[in-house]
C-alpha atoms as a PDB file:
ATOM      1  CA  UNK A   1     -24.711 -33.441  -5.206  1.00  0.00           C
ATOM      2  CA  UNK A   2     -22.418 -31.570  -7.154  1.00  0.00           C
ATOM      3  CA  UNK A   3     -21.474 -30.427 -10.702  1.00  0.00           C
ATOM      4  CA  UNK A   4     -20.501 -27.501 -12.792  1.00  0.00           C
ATOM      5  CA  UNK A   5     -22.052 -24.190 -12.046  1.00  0.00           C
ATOM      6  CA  UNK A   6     -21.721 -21.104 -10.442  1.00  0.00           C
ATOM      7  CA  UNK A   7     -20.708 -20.937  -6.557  1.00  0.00           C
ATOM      8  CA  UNK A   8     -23.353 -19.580  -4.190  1.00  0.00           C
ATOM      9  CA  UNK A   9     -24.328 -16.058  -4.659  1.00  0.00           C
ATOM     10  CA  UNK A  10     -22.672 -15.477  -8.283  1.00  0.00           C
ATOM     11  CA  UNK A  11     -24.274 -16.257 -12.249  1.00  0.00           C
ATOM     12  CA  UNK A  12     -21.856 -15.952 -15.104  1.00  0.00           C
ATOM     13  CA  UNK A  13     -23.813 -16.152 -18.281  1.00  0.00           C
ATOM     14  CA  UNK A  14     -21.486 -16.244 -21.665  1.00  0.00           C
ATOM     15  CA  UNK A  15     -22.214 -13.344 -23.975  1.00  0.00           C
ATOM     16  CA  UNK A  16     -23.557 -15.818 -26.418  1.00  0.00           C
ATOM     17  CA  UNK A  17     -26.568 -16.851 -24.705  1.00  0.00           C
ATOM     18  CA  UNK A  18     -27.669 -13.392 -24.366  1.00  0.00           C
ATOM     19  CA  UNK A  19     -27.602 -12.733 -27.930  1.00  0.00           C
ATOM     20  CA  UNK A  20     -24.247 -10.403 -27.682  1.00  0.00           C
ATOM     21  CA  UNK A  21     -21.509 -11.618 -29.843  1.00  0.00           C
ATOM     22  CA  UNK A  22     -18.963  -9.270 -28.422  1.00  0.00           C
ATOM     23  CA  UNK A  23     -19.195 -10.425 -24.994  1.00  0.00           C
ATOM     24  CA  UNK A  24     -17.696 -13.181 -23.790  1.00  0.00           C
ATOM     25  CA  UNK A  25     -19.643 -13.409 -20.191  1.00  0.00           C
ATOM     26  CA  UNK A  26     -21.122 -11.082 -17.391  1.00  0.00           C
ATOM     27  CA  UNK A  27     -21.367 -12.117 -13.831  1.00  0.00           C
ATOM     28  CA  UNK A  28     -23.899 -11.501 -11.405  1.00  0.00           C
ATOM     29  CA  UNK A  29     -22.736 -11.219  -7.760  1.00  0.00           C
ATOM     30  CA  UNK A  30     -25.401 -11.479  -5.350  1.00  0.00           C
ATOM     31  CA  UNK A  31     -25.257 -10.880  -1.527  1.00  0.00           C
ATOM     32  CA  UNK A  32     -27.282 -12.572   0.794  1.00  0.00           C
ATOM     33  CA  UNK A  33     -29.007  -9.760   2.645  1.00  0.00           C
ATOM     34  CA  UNK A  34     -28.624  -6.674  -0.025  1.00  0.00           C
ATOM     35  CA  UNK A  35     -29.364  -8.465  -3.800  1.00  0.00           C
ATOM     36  CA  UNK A  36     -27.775  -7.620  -7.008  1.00  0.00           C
ATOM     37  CA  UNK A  37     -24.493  -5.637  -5.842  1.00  0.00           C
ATOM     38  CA  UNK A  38     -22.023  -6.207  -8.446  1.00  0.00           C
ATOM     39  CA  UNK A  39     -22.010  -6.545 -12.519  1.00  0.00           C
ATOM     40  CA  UNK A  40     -18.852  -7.808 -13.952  1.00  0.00           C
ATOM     41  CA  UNK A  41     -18.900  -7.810 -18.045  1.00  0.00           C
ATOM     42  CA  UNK A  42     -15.731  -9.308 -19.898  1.00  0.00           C
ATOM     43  CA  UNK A  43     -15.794  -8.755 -23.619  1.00  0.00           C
ATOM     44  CA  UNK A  44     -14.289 -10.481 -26.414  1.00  0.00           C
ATOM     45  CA  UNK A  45     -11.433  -8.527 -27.963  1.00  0.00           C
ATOM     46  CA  UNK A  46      -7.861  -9.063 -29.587  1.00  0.00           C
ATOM     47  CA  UNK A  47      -5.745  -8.518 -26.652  1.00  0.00           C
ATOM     48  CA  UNK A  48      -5.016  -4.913 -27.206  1.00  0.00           C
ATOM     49  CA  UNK A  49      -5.225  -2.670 -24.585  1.00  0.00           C
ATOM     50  CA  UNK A  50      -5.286  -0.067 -26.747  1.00  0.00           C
ATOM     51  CA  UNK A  51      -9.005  -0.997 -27.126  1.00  0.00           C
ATOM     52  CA  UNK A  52      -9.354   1.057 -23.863  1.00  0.00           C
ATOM     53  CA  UNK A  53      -8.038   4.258 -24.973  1.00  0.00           C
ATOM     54  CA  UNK A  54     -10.180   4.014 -28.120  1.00  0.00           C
ATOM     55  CA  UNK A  55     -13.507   4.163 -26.072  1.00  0.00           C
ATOM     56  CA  UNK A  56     -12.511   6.712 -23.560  1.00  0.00           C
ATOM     57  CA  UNK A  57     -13.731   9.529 -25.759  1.00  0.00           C
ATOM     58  CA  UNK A  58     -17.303   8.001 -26.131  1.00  0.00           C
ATOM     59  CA  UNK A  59     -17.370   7.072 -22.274  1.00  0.00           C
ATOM     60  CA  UNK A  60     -16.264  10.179 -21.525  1.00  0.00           C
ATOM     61  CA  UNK A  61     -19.016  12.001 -23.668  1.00  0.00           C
ATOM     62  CA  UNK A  62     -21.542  10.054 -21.686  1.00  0.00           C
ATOM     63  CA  UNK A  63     -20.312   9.812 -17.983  1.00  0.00           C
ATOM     64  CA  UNK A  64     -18.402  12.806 -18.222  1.00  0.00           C
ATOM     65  CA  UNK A  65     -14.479  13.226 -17.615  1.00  0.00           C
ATOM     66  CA  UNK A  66     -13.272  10.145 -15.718  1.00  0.00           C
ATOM     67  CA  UNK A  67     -12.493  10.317 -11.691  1.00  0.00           C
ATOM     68  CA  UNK A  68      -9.498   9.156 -12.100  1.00  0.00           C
ATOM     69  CA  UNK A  69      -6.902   7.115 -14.369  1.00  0.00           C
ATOM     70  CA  UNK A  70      -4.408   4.396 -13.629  1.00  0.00           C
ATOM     71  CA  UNK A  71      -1.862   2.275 -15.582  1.00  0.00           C
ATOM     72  CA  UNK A  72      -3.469  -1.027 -16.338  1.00  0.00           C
ATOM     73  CA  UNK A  73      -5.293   0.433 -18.097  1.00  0.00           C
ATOM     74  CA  UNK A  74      -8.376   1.112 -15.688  1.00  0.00           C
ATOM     75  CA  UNK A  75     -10.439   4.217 -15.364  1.00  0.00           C
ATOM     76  CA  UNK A  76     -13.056   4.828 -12.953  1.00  0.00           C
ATOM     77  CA  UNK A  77     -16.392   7.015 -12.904  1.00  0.00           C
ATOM     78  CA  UNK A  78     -18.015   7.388  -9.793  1.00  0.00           C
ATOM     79  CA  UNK A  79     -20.915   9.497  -8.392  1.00  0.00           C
ATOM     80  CA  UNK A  80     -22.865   9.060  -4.859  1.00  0.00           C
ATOM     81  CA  UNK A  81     -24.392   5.539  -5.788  1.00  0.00           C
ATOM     82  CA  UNK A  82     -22.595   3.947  -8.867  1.00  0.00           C
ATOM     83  CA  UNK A  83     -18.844   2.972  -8.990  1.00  0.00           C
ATOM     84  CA  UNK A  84     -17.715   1.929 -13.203  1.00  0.00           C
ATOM     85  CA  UNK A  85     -14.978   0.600 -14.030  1.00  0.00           C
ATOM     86  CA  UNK A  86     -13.569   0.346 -17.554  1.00  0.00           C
ATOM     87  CA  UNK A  87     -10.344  -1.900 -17.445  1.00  0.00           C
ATOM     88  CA  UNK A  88      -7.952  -4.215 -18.797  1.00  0.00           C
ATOM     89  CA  UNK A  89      -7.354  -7.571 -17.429  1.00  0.00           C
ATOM     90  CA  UNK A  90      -4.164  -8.890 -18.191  1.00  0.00           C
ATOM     91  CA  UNK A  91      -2.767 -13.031 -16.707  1.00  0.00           C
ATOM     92  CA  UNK A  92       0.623 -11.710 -17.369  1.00  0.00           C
ATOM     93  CA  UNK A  93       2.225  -8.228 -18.807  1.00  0.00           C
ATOM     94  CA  UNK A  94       4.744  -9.755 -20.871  1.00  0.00           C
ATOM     95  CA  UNK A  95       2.577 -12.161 -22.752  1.00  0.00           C
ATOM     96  CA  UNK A  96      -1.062 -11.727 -24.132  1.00  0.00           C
ATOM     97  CA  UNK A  97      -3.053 -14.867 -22.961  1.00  0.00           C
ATOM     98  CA  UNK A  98      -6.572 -15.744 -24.457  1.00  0.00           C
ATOM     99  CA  UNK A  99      -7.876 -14.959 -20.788  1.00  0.00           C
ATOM    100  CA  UNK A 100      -6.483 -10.811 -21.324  1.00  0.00           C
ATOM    101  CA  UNK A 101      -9.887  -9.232 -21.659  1.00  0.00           C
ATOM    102  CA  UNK A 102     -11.294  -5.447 -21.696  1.00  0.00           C
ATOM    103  CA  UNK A 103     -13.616  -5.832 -19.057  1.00  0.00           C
ATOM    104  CA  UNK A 104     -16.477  -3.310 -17.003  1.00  0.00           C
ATOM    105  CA  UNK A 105     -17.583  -3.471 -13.649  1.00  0.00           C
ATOM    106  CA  UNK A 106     -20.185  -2.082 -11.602  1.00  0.00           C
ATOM    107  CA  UNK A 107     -21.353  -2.079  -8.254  1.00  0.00           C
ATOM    108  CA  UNK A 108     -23.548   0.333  -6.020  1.00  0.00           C
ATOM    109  CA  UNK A 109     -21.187   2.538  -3.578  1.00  0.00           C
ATOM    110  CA  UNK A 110     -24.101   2.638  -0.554  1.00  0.00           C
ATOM    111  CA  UNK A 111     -24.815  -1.241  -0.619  1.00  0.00           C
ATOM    112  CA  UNK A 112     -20.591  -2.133  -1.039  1.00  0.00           C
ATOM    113  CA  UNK A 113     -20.735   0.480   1.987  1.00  0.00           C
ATOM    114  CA  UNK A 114     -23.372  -1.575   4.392  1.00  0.00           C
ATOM    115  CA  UNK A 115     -21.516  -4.863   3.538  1.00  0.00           C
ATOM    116  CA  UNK A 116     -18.461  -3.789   4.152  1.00  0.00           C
ATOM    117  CA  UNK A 117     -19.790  -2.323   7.660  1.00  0.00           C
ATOM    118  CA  UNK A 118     -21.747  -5.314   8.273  1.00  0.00           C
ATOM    119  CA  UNK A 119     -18.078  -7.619   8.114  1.00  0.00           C
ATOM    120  CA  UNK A 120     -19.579 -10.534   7.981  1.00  0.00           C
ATOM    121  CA  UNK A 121     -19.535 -13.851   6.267  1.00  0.00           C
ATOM    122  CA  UNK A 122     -21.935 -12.897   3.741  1.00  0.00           C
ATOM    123  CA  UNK A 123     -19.640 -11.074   1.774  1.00  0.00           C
ATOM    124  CA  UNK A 124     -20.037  -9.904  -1.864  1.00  0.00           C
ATOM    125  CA  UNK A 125     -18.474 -12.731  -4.100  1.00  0.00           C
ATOM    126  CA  UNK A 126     -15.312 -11.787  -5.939  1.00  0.00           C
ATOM    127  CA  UNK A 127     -16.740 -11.844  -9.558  1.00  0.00           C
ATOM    128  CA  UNK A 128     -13.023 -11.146 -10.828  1.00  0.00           C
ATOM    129  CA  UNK A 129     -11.339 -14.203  -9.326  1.00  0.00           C
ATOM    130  CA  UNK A 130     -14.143 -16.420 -11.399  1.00  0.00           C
ATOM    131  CA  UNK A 131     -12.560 -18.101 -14.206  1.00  0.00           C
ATOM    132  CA  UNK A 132     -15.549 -18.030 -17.139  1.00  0.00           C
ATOM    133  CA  UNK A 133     -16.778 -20.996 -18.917  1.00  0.00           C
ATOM    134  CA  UNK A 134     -13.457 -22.820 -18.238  1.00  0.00           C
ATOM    135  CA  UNK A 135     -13.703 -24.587 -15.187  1.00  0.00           C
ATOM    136  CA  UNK A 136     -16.223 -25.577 -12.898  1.00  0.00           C
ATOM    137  CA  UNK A 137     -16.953 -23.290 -10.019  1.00  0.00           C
ATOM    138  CA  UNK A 138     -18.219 -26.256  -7.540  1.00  0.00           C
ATOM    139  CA  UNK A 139     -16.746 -29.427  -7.194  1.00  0.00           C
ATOM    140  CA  UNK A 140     -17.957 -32.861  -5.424  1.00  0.00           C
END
């Protein structure tokens, strides 16, 4: 039996069918042992990465200056348990491609901590290597 869907341990649902236009998915990585360990939301934008800079202000009024800045662009929060991460995905940097999205991901730092210990099959899927809504994730 086979068919589109998400692979074992992962849910993408489109922004759509949770009633939030400006989202184009978020995906649910689940590990086997430990639950819910990573959130991976990709909105819909214009391919500007500019979009990022523009909501650093806000962010930063409610998390609080950023840990730390890269070129990308991605910034990072971080306190004992939570990891963010607001960033740009880009296919390629010298073309925009409908896939370029402003994207934020989550994950708990103790439970990425344990699996990482653990090294073990199990591991927490790789939410940013899943294409969304474009191909199927499982195939006969």
């Amino acid at each position: 039996m086979g068919g589109a869907g998400p692979g074992p341990g992962e849910l993408t649902v489109s922004g759509g069918a949770l009633g939030e236009p400006d989202i184009r998915s978020v995906s649910l990585g689940f590990h086997p042992k430990f639950g819910l360990t990573i959130i991976h939301v990709r909105f819909r934008d214009t391919n500007n990465p500019g979009e990022l800079e523009a909501l650093l202000p806000k962010w930063a009024g409610a998390y609080g200056k950023p840990k730390e800045q890269r070129p990308g662009p991605t910034i990072i929060w971080e306190d004992e348990k939570t990891h963010i991460e607001l960033t740009y995905h880009t296919v390629s940097p010298r073309h925009p491609t409908p896939s370029d999205h402003l994207a934020l991901v989550l994950w708990s730092i103790p439970l990425m901590d344990e699996i990482e210990a653990l090294d073990e099959e199990g591991h927490v899927p790789d939410v940013e290597k899943l294409v969304p809504l474009q191909e199927p994730h499982l195939q006969d």
